[in-house]
C-alpha atoms as a PDB file:
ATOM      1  CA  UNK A   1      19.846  14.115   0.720  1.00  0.00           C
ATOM      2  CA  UNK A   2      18.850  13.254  -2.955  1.00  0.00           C
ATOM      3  CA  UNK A   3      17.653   9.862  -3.542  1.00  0.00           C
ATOM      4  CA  UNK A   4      21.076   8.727  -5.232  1.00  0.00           C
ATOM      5  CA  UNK A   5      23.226  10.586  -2.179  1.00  0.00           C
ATOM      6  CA  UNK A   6      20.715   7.829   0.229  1.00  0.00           C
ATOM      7  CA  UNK A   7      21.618   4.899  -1.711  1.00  0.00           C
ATOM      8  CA  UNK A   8      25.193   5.440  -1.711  1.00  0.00           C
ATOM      9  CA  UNK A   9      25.381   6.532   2.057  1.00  0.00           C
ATOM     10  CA  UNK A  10      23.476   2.836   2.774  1.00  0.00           C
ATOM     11  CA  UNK A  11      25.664   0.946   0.298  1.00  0.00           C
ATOM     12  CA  UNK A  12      29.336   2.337   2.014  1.00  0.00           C
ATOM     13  CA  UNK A  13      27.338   2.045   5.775  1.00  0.00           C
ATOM     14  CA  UNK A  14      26.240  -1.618   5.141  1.00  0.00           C
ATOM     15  CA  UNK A  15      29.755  -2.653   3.429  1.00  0.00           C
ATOM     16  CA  UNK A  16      31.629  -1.572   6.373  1.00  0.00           C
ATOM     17  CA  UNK A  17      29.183  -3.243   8.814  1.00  0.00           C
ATOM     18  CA  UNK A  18      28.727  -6.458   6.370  1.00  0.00           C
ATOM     19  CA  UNK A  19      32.110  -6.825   4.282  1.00  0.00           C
ATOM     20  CA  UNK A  20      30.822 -10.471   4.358  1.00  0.00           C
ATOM     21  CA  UNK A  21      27.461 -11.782   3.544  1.00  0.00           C
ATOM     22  CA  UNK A  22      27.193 -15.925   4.731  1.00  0.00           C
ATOM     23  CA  UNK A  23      23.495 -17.829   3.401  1.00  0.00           C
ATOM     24  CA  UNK A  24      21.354 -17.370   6.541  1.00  0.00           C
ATOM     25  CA  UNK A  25      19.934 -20.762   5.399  1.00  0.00           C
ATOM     26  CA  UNK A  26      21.718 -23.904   5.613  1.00  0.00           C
ATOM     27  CA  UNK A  27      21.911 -26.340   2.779  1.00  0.00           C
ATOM     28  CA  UNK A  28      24.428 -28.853   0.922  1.00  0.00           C
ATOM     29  CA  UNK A  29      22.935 -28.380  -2.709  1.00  0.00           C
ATOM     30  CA  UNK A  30      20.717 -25.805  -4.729  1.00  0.00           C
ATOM     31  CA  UNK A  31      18.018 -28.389  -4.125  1.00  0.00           C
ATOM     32  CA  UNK A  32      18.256 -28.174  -0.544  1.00  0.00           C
ATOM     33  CA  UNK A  33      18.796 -24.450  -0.629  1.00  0.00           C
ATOM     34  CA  UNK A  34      15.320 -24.300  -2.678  1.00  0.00           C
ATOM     35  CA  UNK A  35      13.732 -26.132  -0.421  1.00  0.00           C
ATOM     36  CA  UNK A  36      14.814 -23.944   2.451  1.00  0.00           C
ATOM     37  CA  UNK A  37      13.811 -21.012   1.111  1.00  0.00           C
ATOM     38  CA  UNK A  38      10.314 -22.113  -0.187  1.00  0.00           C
ATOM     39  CA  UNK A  39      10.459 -22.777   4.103  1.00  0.00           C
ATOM     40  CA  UNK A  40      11.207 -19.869   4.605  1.00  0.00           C
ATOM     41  CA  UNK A  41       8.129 -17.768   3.556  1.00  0.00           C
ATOM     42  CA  UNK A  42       6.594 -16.531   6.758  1.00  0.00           C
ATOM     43  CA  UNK A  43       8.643 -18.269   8.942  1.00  0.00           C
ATOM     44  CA  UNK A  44      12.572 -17.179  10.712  1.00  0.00           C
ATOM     45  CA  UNK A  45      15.646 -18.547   8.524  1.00  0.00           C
ATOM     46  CA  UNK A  46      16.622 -20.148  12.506  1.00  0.00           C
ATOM     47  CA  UNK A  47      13.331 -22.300  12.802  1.00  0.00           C
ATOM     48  CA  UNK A  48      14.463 -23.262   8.971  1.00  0.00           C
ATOM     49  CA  UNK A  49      17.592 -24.627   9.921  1.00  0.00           C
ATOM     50  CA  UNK A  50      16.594 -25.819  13.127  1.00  0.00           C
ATOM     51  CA  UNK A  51      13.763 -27.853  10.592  1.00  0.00           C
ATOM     52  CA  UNK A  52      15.583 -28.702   7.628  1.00  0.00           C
ATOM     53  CA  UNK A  53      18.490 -31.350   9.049  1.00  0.00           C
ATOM     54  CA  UNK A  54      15.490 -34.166  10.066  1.00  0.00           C
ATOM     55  CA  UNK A  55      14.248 -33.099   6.336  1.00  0.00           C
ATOM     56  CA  UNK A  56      17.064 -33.215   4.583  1.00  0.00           C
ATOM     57  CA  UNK A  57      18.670 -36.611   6.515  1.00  0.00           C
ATOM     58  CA  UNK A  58      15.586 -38.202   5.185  1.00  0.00           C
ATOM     59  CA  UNK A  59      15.684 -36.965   1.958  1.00  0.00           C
ATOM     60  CA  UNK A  60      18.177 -34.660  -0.148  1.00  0.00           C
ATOM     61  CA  UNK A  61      17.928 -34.991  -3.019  1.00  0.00           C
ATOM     62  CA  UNK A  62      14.607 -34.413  -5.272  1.00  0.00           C
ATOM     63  CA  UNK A  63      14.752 -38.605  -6.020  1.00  0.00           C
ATOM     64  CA  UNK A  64      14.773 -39.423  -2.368  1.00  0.00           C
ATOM     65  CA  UNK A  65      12.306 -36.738  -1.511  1.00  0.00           C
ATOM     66  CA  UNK A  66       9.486 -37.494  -4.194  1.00  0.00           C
ATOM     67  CA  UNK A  67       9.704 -40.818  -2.667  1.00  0.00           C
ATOM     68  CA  UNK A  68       8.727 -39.603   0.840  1.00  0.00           C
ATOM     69  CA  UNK A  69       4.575 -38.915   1.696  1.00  0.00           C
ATOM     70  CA  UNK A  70       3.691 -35.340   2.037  1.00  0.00           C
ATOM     71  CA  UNK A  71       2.067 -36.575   5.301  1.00  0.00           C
ATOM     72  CA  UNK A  72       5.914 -37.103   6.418  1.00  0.00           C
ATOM     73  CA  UNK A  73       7.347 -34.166   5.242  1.00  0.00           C
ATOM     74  CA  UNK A  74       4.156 -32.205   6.680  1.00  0.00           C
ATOM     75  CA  UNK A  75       4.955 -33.536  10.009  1.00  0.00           C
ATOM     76  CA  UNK A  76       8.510 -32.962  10.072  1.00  0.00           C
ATOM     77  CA  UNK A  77       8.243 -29.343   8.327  1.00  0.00           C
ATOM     78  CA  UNK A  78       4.639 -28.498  10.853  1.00  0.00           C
ATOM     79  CA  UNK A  79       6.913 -25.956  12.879  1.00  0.00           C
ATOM     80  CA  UNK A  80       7.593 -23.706   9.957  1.00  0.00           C
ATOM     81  CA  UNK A  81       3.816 -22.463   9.239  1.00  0.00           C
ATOM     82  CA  UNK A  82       1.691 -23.421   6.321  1.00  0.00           C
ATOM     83  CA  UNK A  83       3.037 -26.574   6.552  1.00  0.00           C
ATOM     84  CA  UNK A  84       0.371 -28.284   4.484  1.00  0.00           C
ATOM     85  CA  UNK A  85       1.140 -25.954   1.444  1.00  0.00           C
ATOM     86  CA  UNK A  86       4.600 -26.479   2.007  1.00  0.00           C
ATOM     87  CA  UNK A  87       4.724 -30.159   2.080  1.00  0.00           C
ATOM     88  CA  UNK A  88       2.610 -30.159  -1.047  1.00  0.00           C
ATOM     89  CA  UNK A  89       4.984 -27.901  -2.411  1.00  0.00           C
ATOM     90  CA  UNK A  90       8.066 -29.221  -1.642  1.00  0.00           C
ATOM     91  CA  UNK A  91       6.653 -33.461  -2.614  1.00  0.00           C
ATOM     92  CA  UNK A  92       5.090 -31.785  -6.054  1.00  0.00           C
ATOM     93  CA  UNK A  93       8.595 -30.002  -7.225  1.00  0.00           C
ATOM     94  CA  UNK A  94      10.841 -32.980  -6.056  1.00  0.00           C
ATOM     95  CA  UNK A  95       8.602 -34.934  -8.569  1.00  0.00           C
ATOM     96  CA  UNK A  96       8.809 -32.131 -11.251  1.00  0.00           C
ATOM     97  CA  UNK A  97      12.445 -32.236 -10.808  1.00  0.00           C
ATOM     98  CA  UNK A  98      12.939 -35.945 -11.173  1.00  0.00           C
ATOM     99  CA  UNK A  99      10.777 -36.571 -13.811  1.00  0.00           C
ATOM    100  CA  UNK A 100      11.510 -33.339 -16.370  1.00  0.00           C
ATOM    101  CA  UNK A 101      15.063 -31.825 -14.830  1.00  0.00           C
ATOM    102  CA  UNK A 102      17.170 -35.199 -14.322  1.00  0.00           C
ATOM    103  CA  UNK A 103      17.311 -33.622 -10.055  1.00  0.00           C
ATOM    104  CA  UNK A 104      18.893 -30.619 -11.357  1.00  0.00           C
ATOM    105  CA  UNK A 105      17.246 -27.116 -10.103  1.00  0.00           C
ATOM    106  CA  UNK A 106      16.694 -24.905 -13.278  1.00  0.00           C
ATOM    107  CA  UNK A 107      19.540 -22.101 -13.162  1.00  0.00           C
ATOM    108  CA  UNK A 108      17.272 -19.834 -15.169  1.00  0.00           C
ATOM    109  CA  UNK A 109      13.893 -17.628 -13.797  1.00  0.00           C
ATOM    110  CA  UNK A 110      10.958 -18.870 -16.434  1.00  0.00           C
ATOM    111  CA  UNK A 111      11.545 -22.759 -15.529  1.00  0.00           C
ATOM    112  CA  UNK A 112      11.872 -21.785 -11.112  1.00  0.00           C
ATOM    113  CA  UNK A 113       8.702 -19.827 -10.893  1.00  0.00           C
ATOM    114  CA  UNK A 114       7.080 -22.754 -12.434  1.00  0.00           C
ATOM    115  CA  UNK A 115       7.762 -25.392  -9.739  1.00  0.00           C
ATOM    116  CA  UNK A 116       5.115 -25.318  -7.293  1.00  0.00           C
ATOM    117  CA  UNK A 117       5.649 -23.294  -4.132  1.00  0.00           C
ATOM    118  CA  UNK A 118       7.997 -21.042  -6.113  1.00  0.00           C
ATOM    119  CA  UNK A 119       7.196 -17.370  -6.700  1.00  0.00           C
ATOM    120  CA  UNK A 120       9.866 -15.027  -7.478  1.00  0.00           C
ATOM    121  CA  UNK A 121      11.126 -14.219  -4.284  1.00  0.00           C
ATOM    122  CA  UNK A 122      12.320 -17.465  -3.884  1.00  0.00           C
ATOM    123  CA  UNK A 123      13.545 -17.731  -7.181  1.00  0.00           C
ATOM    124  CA  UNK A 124      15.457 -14.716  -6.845  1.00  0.00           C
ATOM    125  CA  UNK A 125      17.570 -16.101  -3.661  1.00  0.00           C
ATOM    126  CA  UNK A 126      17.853 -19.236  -5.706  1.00  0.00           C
ATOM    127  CA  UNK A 127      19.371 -17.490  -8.629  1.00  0.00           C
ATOM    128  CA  UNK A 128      21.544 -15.148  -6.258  1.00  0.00           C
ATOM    129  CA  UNK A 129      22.956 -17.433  -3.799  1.00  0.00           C
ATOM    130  CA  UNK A 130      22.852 -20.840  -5.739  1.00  0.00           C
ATOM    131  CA  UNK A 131      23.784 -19.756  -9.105  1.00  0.00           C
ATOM    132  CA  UNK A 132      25.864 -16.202  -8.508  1.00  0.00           C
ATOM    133  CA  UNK A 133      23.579 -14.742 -11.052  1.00  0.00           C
ATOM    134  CA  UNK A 134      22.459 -11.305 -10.412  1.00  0.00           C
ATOM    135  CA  UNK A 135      19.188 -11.181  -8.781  1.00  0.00           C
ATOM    136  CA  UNK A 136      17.520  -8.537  -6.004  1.00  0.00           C
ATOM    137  CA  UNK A 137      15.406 -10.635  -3.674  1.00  0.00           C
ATOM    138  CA  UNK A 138      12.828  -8.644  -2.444  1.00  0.00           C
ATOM    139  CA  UNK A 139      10.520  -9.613   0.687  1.00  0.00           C
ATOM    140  CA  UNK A 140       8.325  -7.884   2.506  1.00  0.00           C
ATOM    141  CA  UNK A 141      11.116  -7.020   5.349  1.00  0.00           C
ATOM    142  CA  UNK A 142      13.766  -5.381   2.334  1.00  0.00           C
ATOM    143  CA  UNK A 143      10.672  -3.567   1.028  1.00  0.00           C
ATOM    144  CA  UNK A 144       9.642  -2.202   4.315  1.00  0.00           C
ATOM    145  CA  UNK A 145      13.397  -0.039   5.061  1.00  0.00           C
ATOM    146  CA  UNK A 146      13.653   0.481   1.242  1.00  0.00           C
ATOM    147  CA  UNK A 147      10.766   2.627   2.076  1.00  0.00           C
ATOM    148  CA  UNK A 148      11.624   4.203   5.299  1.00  0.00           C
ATOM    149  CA  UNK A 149      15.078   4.757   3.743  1.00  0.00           C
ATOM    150  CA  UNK A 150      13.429   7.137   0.837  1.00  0.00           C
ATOM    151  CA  UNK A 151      14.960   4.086  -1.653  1.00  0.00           C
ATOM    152  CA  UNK A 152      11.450   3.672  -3.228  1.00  0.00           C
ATOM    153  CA  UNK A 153       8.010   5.122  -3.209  1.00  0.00           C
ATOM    154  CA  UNK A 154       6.511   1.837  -1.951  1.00  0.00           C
ATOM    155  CA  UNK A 155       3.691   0.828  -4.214  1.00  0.00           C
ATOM    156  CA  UNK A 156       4.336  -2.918  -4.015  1.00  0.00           C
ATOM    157  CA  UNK A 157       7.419  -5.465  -3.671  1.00  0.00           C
ATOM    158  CA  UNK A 158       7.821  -5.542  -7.714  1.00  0.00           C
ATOM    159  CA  UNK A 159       8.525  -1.798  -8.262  1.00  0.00           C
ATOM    160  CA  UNK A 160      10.450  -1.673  -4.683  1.00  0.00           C
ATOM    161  CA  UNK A 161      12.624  -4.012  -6.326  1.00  0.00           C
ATOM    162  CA  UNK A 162      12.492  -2.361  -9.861  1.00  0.00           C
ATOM    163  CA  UNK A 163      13.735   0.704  -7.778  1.00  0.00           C
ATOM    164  CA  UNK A 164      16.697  -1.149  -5.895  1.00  0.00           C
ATOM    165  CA  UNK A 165      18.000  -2.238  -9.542  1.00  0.00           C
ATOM    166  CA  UNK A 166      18.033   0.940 -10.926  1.00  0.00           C
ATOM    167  CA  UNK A 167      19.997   2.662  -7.472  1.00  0.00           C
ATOM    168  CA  UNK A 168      22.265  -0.081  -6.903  1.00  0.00           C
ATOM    169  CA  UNK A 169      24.981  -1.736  -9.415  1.00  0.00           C
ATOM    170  CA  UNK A 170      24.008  -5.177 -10.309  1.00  0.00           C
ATOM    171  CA  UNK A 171      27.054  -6.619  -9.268  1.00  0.00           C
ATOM    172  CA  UNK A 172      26.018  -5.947  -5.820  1.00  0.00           C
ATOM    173  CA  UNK A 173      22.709  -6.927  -6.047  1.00  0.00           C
ATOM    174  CA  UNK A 174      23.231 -10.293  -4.333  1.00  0.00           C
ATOM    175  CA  UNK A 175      25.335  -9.551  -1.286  1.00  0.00           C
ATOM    176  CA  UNK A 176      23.538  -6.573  -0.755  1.00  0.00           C
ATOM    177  CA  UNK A 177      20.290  -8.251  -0.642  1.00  0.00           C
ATOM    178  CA  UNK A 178      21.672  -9.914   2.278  1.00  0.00           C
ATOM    179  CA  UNK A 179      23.261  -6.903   3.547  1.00  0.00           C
ATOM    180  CA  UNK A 180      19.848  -5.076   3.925  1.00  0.00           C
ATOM    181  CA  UNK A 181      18.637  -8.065   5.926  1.00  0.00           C
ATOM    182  CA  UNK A 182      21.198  -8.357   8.265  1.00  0.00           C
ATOM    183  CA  UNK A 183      20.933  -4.354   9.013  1.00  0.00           C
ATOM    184  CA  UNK A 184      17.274  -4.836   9.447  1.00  0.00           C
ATOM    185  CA  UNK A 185      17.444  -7.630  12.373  1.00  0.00           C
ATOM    186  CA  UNK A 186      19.980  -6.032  13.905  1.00  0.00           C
ATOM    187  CA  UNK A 187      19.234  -2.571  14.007  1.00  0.00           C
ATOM    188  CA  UNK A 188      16.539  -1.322  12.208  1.00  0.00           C
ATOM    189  CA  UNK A 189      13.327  -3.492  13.370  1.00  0.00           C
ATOM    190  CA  UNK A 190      10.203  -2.322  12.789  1.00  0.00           C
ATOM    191  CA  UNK A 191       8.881  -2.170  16.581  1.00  0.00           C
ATOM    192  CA  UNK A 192      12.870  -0.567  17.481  1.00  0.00           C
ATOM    193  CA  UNK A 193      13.910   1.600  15.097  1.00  0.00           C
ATOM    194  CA  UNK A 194      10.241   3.048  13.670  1.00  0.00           C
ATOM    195  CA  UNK A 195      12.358   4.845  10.804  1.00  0.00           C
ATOM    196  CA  UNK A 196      14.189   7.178  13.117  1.00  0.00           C
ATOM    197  CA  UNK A 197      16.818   5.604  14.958  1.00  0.00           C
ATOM    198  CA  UNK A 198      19.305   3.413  13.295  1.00  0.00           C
ATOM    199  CA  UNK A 199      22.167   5.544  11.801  1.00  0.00           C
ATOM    200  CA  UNK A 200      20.960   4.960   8.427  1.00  0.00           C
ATOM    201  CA  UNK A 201      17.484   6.015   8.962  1.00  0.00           C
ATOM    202  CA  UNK A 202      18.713   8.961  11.439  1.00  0.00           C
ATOM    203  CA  UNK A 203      21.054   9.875   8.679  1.00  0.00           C
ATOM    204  CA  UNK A 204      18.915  10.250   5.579  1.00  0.00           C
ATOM    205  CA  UNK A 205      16.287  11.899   7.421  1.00  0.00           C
ATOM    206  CA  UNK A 206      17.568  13.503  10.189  1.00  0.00           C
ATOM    207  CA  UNK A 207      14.384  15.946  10.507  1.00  0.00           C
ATOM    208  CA  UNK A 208      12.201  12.929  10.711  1.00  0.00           C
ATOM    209  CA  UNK A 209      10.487  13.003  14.093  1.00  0.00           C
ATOM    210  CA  UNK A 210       7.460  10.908  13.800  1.00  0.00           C
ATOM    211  CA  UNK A 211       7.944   7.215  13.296  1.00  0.00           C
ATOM    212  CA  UNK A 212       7.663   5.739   9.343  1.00  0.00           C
ATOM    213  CA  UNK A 213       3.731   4.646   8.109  1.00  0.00           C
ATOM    214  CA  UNK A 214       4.743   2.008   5.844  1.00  0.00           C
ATOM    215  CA  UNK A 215       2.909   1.957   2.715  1.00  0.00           C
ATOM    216  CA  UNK A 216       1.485  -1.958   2.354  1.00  0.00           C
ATOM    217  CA  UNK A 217       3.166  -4.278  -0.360  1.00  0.00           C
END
């Protein structure tokens, strides 16, 4: 299969498996939704949620939050990992968002990945799933079967994602972001599938018999 033959084999397998793409993360607002994400970062989008109600019942809004001590949100957030960059985080861009944005998240890449706690990851999803604006969120997961899926040569998260763009329309870029997650928890894990099993992996390589090295990000 040529590169371009892979891409459009994954794009009709994951539409028929995913004609719908819900936000793994709940929220009520694209502050909330920021915050969730920036939660997100080494940590499952279930914990998140599981996380985020106590959070945001205290405080949802970025008024109400820069008003709460990091030492509060620290404690309720604790369970997510790297909780006391996170809290920092999420009490520094609440401020930054009162005092320059009127509360309002920036709809625009340059003004996100300024706010502490925001690299362009999270920016991306922002953009994507707040906004509608066409953005490919790449994490280390989507980088990972972009690889064993012959999608990109695997140098780092930025070209993997340079590469998606290019393969892929950019109309789909945001549902299929989602779309390659989903596939990936449910059948292509790392420790499960090791780049042979799953019927997209079995299907673009079919003469692959030794499990995928993953090149690291």
């Amino acid at each position: 299969m040529k590169k371009s033959e892979r891409a459009l084999f994954v794009s009709e397998t994951l539409n028929k498996i995913y004609p719908t793409t819900p936000i793994p993360l709940d929220h009520s607002s694209n502050f909330t939704l920021l915050v969730a994400v920036l939660l997100s970062a080494q940590c499952t989008d279930e914990r998140v949620n599981k996380v985020t109600p106590e959070l945001f019942k205290l405080a949802s809004t970025p008024f109400d939050m820069a008003k709460v001590s990091q030492d509060i949100i620290y404690k309720i957030i604790k369970p997510c990992g790297l909780g006391p960059k996170k809290s920092k985080a999420i009490k520094e861009l609440s401020v930054i968002l009162t005092d320059k944005y009127d509360q309002v998240v920036p709809s625009n890449f340059l003004d996100l990945e300024r706010l502490p706690g925001v690299g362009h990851k999270t920016a991306s999803v922002v953009m994507s799933q707040g906004f509608g604006i066409p953005a490919f969120a790449v994490d280390t997961h989507i980088h990972r079967l972009a690889q064993r899926w012959g999608l990109t040569d695997g140098k780092n998260v930025k070209k993997t994602e340079a590469d998606l763009k290019k393969l892929f329309p950019e109309s789909t870029w945001n549902k299929l972001h989602l779309q390659i997650i989903f596939w990936g928890r449910e059948f292509c894990q790392a420790q499960a599938c090791y780049g042979l099993k799953c019927n997209i992996c079995s299907t673009c390589y079919p003469k692959r018999i030794k499990p995928f090295i993953h090149k690291k990000p």
